[in-house]
Protein backbone atom coordinates (compact mmCIF):
# COMPACT_ATOMS: atom_id res chain seq x y z
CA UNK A 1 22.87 8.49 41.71
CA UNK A 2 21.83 7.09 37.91
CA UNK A 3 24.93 7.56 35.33
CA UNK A 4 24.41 10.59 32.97
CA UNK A 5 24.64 8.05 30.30
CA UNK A 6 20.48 7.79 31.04
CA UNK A 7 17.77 10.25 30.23
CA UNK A 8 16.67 11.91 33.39
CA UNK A 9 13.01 10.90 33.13
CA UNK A 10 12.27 7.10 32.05
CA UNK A 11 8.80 6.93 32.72
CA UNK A 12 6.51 6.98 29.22
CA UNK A 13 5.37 9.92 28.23
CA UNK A 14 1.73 11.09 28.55
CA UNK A 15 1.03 9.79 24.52
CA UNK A 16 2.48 6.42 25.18
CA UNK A 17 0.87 5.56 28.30
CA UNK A 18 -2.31 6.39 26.44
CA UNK A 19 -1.33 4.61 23.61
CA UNK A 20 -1.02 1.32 25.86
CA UNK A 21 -4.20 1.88 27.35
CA UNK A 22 -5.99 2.27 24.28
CA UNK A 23 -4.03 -0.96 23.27
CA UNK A 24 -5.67 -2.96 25.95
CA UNK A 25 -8.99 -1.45 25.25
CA UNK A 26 -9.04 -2.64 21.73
CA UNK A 27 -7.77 -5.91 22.69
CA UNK A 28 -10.29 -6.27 25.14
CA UNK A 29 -13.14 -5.21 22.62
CA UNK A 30 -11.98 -7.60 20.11
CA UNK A 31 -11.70 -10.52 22.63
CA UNK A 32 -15.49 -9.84 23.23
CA UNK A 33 -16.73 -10.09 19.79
CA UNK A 34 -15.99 -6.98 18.65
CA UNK A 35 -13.69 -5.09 15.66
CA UNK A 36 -10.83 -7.80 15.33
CA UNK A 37 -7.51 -5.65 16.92
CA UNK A 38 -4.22 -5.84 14.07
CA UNK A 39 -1.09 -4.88 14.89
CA UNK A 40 0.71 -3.21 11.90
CA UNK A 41 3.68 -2.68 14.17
CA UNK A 42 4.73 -6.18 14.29
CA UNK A 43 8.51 -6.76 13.49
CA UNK A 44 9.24 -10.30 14.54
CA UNK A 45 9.01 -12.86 11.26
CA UNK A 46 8.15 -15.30 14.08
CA UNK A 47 5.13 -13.42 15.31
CA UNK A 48 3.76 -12.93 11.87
CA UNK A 49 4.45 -16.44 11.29
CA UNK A 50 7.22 -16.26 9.19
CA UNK A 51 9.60 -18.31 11.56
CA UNK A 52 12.40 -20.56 10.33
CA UNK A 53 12.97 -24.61 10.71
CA UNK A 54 15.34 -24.42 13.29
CA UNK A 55 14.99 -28.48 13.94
CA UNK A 56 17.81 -29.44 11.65
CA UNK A 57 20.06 -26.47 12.33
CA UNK A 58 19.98 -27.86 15.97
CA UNK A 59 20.72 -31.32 15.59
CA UNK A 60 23.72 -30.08 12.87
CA UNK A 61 25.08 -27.90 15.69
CA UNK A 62 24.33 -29.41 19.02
CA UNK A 63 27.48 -30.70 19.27
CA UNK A 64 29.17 -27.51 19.66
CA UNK A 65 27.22 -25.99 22.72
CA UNK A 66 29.03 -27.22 25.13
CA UNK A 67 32.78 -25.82 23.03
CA UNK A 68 34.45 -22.96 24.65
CA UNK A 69 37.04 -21.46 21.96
CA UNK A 70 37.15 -17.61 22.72
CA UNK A 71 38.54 -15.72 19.76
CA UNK A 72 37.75 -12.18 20.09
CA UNK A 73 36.67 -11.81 16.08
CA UNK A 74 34.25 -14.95 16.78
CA UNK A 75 34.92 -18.48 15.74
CA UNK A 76 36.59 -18.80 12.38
CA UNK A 77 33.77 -21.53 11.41
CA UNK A 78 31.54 -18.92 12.12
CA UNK A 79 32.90 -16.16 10.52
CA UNK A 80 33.62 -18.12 6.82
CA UNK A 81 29.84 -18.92 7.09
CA UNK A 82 29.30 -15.36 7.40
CA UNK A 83 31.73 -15.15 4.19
CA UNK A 84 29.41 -17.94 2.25
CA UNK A 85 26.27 -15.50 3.05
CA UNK A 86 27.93 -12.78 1.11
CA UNK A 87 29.64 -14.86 -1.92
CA UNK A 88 25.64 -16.96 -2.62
CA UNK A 89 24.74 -12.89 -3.16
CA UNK A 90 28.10 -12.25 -5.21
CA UNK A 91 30.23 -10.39 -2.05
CA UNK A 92 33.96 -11.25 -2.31
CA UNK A 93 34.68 -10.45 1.86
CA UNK A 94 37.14 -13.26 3.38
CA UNK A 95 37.40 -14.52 7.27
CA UNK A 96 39.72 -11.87 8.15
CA UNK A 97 36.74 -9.08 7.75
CA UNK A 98 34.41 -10.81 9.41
CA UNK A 99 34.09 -9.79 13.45
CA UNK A 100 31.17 -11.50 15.35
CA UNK A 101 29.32 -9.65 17.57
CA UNK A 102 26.63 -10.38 20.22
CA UNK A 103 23.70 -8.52 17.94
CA UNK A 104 24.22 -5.19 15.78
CA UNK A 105 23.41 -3.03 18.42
CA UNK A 106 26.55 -4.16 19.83
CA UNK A 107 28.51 -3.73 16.93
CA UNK A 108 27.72 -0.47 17.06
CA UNK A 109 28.34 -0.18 20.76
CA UNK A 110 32.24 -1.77 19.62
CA UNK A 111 32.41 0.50 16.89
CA UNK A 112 32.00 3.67 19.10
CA UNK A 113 34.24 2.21 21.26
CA UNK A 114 37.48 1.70 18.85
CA UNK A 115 36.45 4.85 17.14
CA UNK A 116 34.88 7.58 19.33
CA UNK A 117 35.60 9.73 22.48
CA UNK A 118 32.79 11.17 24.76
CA UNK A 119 31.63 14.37 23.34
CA UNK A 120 31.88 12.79 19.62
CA UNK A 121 29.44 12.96 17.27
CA UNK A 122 27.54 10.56 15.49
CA UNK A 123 25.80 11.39 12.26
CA UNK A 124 22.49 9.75 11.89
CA UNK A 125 19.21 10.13 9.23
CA UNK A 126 16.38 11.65 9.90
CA UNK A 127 13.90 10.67 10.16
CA UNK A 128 15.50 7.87 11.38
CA UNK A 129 15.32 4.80 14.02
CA UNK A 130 15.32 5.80 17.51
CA UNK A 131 17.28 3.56 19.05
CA UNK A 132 20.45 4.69 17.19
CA UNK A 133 20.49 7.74 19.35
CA UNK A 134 20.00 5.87 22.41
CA UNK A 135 23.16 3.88 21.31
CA UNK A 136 25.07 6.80 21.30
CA UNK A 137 23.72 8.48 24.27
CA UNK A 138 24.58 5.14 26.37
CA UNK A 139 28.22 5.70 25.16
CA UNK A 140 28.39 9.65 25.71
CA UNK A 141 28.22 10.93 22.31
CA UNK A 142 26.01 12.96 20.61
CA UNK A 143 23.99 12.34 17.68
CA UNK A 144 23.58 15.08 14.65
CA UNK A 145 20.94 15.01 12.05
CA UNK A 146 21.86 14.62 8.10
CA UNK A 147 18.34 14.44 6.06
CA UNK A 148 16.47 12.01 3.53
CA UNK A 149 14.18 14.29 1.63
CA UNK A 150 11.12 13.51 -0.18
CA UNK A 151 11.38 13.57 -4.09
CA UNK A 152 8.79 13.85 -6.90
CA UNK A 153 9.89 11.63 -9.83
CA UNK A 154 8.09 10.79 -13.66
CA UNK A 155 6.67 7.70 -13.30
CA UNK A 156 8.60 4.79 -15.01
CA UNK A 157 6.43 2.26 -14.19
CA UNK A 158 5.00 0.52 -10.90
CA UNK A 159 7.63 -1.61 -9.80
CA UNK A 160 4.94 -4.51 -8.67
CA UNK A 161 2.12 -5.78 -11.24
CA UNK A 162 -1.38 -4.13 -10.06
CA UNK A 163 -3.98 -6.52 -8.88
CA UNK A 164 -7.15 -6.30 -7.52
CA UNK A 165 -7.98 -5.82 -4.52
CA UNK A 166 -10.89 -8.01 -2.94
CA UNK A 167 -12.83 -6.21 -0.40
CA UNK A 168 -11.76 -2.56 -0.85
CA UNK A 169 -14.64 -1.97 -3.69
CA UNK A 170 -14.88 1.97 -2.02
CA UNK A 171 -11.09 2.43 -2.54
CA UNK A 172 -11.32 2.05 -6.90
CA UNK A 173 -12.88 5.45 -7.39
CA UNK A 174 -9.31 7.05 -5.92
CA UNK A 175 -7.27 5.30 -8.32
CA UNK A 176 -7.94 7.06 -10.97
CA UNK A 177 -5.47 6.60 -14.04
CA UNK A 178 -2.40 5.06 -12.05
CA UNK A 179 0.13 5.14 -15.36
CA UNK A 180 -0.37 9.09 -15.23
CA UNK A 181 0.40 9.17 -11.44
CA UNK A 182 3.69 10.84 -10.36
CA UNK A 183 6.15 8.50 -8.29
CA UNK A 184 7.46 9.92 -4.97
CA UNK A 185 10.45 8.16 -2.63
CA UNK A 186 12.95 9.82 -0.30
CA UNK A 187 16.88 9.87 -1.17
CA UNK A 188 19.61 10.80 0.44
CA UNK A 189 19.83 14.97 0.91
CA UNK A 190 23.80 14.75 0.56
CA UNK A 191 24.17 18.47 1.03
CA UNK A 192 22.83 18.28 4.29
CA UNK A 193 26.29 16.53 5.25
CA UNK A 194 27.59 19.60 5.08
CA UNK A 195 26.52 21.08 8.34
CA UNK A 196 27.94 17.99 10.17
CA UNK A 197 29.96 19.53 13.33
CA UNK A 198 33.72 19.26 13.00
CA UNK A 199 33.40 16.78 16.06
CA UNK A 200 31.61 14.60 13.47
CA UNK A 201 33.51 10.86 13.65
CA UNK A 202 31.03 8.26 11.77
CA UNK A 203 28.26 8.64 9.54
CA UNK A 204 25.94 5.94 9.41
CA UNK A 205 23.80 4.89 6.68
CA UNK A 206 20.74 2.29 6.77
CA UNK A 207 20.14 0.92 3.77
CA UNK A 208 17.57 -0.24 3.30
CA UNK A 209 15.95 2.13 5.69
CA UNK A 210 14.24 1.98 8.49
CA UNK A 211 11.39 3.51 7.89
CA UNK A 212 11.24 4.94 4.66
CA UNK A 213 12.70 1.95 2.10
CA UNK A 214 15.41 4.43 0.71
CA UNK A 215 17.90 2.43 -0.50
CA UNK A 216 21.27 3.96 -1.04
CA UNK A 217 22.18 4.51 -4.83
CA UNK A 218 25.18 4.26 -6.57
CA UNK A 219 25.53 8.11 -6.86
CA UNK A 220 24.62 8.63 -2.73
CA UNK A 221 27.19 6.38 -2.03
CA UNK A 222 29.59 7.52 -4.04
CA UNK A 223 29.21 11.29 -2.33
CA UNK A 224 28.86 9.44 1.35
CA UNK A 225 32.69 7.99 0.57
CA UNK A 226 33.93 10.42 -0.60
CA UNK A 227 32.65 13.28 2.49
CA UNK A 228 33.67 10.69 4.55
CA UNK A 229 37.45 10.66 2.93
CA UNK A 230 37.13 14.32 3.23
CA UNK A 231 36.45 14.48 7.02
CA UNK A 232 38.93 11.68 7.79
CA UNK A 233 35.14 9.84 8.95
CA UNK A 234 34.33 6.44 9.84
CA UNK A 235 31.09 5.11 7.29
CA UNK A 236 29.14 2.62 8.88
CA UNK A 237 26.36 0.93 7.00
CA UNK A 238 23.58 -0.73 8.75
CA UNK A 239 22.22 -3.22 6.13
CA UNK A 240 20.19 -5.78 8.67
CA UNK A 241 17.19 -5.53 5.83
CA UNK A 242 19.80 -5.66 2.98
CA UNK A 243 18.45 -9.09 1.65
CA UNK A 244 15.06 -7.52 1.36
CA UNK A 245 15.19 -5.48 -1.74
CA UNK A 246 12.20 -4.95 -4.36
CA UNK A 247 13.70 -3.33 -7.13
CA UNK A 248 16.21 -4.13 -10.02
CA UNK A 249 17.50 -0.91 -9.35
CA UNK A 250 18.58 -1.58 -5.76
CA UNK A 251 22.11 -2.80 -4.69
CA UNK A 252 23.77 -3.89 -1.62
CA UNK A 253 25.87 -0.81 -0.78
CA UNK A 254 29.31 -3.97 -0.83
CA UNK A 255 28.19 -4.13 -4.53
CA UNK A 256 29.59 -0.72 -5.37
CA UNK A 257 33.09 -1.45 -3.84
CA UNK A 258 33.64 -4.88 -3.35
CA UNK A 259 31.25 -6.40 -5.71
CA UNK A 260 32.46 -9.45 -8.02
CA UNK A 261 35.30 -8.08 -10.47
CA UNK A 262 36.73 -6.33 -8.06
CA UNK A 263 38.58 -8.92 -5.82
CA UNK A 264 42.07 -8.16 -4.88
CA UNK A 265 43.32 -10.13 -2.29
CA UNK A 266 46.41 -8.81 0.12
CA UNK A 267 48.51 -10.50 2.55
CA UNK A 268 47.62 -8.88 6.29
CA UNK A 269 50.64 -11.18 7.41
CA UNK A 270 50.67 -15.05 7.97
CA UNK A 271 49.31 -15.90 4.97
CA UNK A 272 45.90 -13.82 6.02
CA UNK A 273 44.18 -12.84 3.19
CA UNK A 274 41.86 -10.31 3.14
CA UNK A 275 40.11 -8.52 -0.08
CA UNK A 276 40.86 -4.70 -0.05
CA UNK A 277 41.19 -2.84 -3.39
CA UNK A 278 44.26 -1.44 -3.93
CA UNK A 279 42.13 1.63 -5.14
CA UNK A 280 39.08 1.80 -2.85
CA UNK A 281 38.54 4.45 -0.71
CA UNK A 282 40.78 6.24 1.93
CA UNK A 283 38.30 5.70 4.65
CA UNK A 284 37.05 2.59 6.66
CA UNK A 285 33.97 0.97 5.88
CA UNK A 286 31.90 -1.25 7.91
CA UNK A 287 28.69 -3.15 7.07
CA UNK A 288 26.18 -4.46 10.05
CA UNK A 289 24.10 -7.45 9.72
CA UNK A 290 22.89 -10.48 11.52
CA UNK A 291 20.99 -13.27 12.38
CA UNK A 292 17.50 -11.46 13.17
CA UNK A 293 16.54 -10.37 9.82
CA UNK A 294 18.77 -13.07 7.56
CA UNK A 295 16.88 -15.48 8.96
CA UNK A 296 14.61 -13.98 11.46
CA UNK A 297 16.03 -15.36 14.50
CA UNK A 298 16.62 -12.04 16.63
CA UNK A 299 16.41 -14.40 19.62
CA UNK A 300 19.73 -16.34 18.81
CA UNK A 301 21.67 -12.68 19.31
CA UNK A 302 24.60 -13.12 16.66
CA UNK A 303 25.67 -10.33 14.70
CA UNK A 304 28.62 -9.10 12.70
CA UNK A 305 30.05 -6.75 10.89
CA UNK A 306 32.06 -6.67 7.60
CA UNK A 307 34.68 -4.28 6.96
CA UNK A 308 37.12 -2.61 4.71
CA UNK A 309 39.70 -0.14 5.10
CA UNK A 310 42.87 1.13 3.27
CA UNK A 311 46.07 -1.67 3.41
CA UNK A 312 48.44 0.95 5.49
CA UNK A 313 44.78 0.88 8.78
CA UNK A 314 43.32 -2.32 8.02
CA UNK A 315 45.70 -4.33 10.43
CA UNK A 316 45.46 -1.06 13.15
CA UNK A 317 41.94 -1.07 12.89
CA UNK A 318 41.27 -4.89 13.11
CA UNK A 319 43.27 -5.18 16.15
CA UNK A 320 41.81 -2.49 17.91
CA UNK A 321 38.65 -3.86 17.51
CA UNK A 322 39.56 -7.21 19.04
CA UNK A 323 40.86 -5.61 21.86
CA UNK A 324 37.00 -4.38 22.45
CA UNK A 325 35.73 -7.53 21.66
CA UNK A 326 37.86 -9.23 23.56
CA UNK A 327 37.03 -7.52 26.97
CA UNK A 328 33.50 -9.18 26.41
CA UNK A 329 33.85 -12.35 24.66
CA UNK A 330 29.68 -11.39 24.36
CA UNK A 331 29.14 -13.82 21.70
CA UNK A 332 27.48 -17.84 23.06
CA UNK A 333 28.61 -21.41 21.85
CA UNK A 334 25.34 -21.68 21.18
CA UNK A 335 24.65 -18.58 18.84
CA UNK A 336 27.90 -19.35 16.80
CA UNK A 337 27.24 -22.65 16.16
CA UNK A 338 23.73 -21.99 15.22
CA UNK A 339 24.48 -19.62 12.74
CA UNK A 340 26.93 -21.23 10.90
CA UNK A 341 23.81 -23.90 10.45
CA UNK A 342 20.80 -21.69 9.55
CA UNK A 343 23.03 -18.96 7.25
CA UNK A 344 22.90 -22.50 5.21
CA UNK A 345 19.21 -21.38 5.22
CA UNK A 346 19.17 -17.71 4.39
CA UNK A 347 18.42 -17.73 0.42
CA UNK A 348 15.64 -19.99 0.96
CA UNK A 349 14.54 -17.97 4.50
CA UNK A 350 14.50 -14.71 2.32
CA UNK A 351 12.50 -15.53 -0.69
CA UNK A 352 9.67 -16.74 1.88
CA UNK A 353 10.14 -13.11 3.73
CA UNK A 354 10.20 -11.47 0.50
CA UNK A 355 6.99 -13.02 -0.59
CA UNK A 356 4.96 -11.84 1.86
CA UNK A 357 6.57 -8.08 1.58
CA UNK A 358 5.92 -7.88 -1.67
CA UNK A 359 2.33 -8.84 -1.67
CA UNK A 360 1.80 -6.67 1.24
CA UNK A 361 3.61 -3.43 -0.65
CA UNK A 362 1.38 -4.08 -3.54
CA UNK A 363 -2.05 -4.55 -1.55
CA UNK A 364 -0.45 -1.05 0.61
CA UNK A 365 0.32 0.75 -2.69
CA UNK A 366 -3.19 0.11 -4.78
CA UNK A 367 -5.00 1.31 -1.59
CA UNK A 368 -3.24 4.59 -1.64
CA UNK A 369 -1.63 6.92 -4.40
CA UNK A 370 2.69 7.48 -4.20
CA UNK A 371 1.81 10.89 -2.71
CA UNK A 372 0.46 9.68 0.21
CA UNK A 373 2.72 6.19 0.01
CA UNK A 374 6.32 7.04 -1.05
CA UNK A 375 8.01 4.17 -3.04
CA UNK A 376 9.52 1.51 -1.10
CA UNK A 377 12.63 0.22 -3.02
CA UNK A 378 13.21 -2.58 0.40
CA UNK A 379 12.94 -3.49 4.17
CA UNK A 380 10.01 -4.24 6.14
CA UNK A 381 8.24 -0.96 6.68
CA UNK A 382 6.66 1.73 4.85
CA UNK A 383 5.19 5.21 5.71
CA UNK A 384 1.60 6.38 4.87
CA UNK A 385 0.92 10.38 4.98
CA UNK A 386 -2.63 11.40 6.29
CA UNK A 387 -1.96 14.98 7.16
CA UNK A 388 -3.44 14.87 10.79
CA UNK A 389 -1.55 15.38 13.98
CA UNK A 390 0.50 12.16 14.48
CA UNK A 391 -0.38 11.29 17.70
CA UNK A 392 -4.17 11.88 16.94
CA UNK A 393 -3.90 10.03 14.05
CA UNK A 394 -2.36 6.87 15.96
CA UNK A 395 -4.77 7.09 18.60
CA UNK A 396 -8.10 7.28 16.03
CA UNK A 397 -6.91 4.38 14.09
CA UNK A 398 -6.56 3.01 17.59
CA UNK A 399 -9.68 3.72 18.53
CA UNK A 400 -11.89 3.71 16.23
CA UNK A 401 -10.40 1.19 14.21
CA UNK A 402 -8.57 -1.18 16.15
CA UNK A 403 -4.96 -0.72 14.34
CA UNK A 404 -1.65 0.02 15.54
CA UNK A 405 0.58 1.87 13.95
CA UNK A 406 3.72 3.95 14.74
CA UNK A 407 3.38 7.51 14.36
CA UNK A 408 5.87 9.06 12.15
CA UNK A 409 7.12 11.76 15.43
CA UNK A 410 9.12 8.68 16.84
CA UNK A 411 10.99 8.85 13.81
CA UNK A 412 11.85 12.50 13.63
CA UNK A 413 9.54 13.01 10.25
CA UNK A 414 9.49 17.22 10.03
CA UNK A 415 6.06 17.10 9.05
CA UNK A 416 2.72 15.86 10.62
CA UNK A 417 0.77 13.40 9.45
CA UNK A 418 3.01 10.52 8.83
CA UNK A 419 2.59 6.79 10.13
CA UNK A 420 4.85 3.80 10.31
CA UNK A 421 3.38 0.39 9.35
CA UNK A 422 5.13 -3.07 8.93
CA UNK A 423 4.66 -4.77 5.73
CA UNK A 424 5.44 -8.49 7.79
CA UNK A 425 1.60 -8.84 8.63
CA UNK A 426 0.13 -11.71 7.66
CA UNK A 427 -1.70 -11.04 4.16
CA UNK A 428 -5.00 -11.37 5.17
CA UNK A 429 -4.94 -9.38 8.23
CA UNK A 430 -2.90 -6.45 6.31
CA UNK A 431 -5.43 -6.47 3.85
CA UNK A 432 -8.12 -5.78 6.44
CA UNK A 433 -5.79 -3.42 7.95
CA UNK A 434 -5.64 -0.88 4.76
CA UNK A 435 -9.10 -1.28 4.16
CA UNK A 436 -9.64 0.25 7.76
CA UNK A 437 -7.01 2.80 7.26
CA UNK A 438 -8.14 3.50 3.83
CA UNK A 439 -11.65 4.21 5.06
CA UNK A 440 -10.44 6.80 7.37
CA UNK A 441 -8.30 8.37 4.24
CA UNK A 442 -11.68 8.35 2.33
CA UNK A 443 -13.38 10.31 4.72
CA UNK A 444 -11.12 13.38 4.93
CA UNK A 445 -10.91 13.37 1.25
């Protein structure tokens, strides 16, 4: 009776429906006096009280709930506020490549639309978010596996200033001498794009990425283009934690193609114009972002996406995608009108965010050594190696510990051991967090 679109079985699965009781147990303990329960899953700024003034952006745009102007790309208003966002951080898109969307899942849901047939296949990372699988299964494609790999570098330096820690006195004696420590990070395994199935239509990047804080270099893009011109591909980049970078070294992936000194404006007809190199690339390229991590309002669902492609597609391709969007018109009054308000907001929104990650990464990275903590070059997450069976892991920390993580099998991660942890947390209760978890890594070694 249920479309095939669905997995057959929905119920949880035996670890998760532990995992929630366990949840309630802790919470229950800690309500009663006991081990104070902290959730290092959190990934709403407004639960870790990191939420934005929304008080002015209201009054600014109340006047413009009650407008109904459908336009299938999303109001124009909208979509040059969308343009200031990238020019503040030196992007040179125009009006004409911005197309609104409800939130990015949709945009990819529009994107597999314009660009896909059932039976298609989706390139994604792994390890990797689940959901983008999910996407893809809901529109009857398939999903195939490219790889970020872990890599041993020479040290160059710690990207953050060390501190001391306060409170995690039993954690010193594993330091050790950290300017002799090697540095380890994931990349990009670009020859594992070669195995991609010849039904292969997009490749999607995250960058940064969810989990791991690879970021996408300069040379990984550069081989991601041009595979994609290769394949006659689609390259999709979702870059929802692209204002969250901690490195000098880190770009937004726009930077390498459409950066500043490399405007070149062309004439899509009626005086539209739109910036597309007359030398970029031979393949479409599309850039996800949105509301919920720009200013940390997932709840006001707005999204977009930014795009390029060559002169002879761009007018195809925008018009096919209108047709999509305009079968749903998905996108509120309300949301548009918002964001054209608090994207005034966004620099000031993201050096609060940042703030807090980058305390957090540097109170995560004294506790434990770059082996056991690869390098996180942006985002809000990072992965911590223990070496024990993922879901036992979870569960002990659980436990005996009272914190939640994510184990690193909902992410695909080939090897055991590995946990997920947001760096959002309030500072504090992070702190107390690692101490916990550090404990634990103490014991087994």
């Amino acid at each position: 009776m249920l479309s095939s679109r669905l997995p057959k079985d929905l119920s949880p699965s035996p670890f998760f429906a532990e995992l929630e009781r366990a949840k309630a147990s802790a919470k229950k303990d800690a309500a009663e006096g006991g081990l104070p329960f902290v959730d290092m899953t959190v990934s709403s700024p407004v639960r870790a009280g990191l939420p934005i003034d929304m008080d002015v952006a209201v009054e600014e745009a109340r006047k413009d709930f009650g407008c109904w102007n459908p336009d299938a790309a999303g109001w124009k208003s909208a979509r040059e506020a969308v343009v200031e966002y990238y020019r503040e951080r030196g992007g040179n898109f125009t009006a004409g490549q911005i197309i609104l969307t409800a939130s990015t899942s949709e945009a990819y849901s529009v994107l597999f639309k314009t660009f896909c047939d059932p039976g298609d296949v989706i390139l994604t990372p792994m390890p990797g978010y689940p959901l983008l699988d999910t996407l893809a299964q809901l529109e009857h494609l398939e999903c195939a596996p490219y790889f970020l790999k872990l890599q041993r570098e020479k040290k160059k330096g710690v990207i953050l200033e060390p501190k001391a820690i306060e409170s995690m006195a039993p954690i010193a004696k594993l330091q050790g001498d950290r300017k002799k420590e090697t540095s380890f990070r994931f990349v990009l395994d670009t020859d594992s794009l070669l195995a991609a199935p010849e039904k292969a239509k997009i490749l999607l990047l995250v960058s940064p990425h969810n989990p791991t804080g690879h970021c996408v270099s300069r040379e990984e893009w550069n081989a991601a283009v041009r595979f994609c011109e290769e394949n006659d591909m689609i390259l999709v980049v979702d870059e929802v934690f692209g204002d969250y970078g901690f490195s000098p070294e880190v770009r937004r992936s726009w930077e390498y193609l459409m950066g500043s000194g490399r405007e070149s404006l062309w004439d899509a007809g009626g005086g539209d114009f739109v910036n597309l190199p007359e030398d970029g690339p031979k393949c479409p390229i599309f850039w996800l972002n949105g509301l919920s991590k720009a200013v940390g309002s997932p709840q006001l669902k707005l999204g977009w996406m930014a795009f390029y492609a060559p002169r002879e597609r761009f007018e195809e391709i925008r018009a096919a995608l209108e047709f999509v969007e305009d079968a749903y018109l998905s996108v509120s009054a309300p949301a548009q009108a918002l964001g054209t308000a608090l994207l005034k907001q966004s620099a000031a929104y993201e050096s609060r965010v940042k703030e807090r990650l980058l305390q957090n990464w540097q109170a995560l990275r004294e506790a434990f050594p770059s082996k056991y903590c690869p390098e996180v070059l942006g985002g809000w997450y990072a992965v911590i190696r223990l070496g024990e069976d993922d879901e036992e892991l979870t569960l002990r920390l659980l436990k005996e510990k009272h914190v939640l993580v994510q184990p690193g099998f909902f992410f695909d991660f080939d090897e055991d051991g590995w946990v997920v942890i947001s760096l959002l947390q309030e500072p504090a209760q992070f702190k107390e967090a690692i101490a916990r978890m550090s404990f634990l890594y103490i014991t087994r070694g």
